[in-house]
Protein backbone atom coordinates (compact mmCIF):
# COMPACT_ATOMS: atom_id res chain seq x y z
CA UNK A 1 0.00 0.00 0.00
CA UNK A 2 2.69 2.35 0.80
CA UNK A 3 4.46 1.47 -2.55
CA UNK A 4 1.73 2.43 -4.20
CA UNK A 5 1.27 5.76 -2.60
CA UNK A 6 4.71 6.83 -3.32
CA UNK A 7 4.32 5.50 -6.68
CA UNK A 8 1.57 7.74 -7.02
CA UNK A 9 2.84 10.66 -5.63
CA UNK A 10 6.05 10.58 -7.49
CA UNK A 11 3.67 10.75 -10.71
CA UNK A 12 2.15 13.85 -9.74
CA UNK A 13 5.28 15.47 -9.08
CA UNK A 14 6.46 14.30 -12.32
CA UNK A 15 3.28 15.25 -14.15
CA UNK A 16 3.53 18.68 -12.36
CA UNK A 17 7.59 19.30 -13.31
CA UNK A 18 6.93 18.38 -17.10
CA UNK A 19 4.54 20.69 -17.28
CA UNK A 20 6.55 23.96 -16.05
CA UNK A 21 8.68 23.06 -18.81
CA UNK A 22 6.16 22.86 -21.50
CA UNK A 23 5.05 25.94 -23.55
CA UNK A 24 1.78 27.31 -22.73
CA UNK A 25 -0.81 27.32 -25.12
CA UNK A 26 -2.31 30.47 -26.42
CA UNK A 27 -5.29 29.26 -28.21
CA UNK A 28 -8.49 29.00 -26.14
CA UNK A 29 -6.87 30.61 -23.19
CA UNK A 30 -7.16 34.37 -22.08
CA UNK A 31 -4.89 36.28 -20.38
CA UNK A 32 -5.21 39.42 -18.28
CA UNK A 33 -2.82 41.73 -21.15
CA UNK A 34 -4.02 39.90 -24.09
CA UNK A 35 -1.61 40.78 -27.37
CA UNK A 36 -2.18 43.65 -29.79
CA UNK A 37 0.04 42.20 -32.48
CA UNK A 38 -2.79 39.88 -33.45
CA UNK A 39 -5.76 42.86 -33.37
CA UNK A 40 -3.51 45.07 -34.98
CA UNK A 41 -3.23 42.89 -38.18
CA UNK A 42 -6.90 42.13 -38.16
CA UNK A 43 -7.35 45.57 -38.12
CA UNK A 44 -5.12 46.49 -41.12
CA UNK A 45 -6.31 43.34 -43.37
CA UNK A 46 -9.98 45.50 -42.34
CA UNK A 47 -9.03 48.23 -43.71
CA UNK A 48 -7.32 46.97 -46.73
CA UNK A 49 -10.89 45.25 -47.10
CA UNK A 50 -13.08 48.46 -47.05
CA UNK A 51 -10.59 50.83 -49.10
CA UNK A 52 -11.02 47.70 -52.15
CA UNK A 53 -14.92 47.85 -50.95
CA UNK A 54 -14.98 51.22 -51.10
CA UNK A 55 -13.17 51.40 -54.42
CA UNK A 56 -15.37 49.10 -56.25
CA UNK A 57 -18.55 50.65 -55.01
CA UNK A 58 -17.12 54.24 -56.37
CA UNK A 59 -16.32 52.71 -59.97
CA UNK A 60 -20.31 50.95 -59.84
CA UNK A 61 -21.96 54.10 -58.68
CA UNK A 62 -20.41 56.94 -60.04
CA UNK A 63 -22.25 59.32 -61.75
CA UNK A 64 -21.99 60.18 -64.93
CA UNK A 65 -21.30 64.22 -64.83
CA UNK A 66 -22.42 66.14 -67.65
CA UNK A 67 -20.73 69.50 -68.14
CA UNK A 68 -21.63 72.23 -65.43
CA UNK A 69 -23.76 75.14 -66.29
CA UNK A 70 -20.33 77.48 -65.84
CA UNK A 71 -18.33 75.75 -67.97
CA UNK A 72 -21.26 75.95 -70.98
CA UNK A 73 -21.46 79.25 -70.54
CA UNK A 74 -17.68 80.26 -70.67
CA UNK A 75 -17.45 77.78 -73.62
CA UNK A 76 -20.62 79.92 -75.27
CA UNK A 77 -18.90 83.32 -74.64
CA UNK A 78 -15.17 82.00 -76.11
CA UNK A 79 -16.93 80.77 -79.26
CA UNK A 80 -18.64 84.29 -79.51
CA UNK A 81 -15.29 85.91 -78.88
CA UNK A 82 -13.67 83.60 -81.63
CA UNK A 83 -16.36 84.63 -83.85
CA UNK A 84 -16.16 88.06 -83.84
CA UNK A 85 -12.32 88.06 -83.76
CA UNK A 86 -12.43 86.53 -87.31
CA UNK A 87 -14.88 88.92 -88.76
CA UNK A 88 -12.44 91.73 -87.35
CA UNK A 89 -9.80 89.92 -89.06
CA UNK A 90 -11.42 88.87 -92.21
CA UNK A 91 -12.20 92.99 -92.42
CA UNK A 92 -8.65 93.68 -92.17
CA UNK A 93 -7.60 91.69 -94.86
CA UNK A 94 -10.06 91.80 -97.61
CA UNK A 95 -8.69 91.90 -100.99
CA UNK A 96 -9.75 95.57 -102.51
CA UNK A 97 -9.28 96.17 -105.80
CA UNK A 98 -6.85 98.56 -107.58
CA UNK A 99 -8.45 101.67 -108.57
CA UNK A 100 -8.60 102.23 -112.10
CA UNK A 101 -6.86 105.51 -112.88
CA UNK A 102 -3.98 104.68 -111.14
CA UNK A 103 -3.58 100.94 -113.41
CA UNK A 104 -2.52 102.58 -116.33
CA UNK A 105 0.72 104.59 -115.25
């Protein structure tokens, strides 16, 4: 009987000396300072998510932008400008005939 006893007690000190030695494991288990190294990436690969979300949704919903009422009317006014800019130059440089009198000498 008292074989036995120190048989068994010799296994539990075993048992409890092999385990000191072991690594602890980290999956399942909480600690009171849990690691930000492993929320930190989550968070990242998170935000990498939403920016592509985010991206995609932009190129599926974007408007199509016709030109703004400003932009018409400078573009009306420049091609009125151009216009009479030409007729002031095509005045300038019209072809007028020799005078008669002056031909023959």
């Amino acid at each position: 009987m008292m074989r036995s006893l120190l048989l068994v007690v010799v296994l539990a000190v075993l048992a409890v000396s092999t385990q000191a030695f072991a690594p602890s494991p980290s999956f399942g288990v909480r600690t009171a300072a849990p690691s930000t190294t492993e929320l930190e990436a989550c968070r990242a690969n998170a935000k990498k998510e939403k920016r592509q979300r985010n991206r995609e949704n932009m190129r599926k919903f974007q408007r199509k932008r016709g030109t703004s009422r400003k932009k018409a009317m400078k573009k009306i006014q420049s091609n009125e400008a151009r216009q009479k800019e030409a007729e002031f130059l095509a005045k300038c440089f019209t072809s007028v005939p020799p005078p008669e009198g002056n031909a023959s000498q």
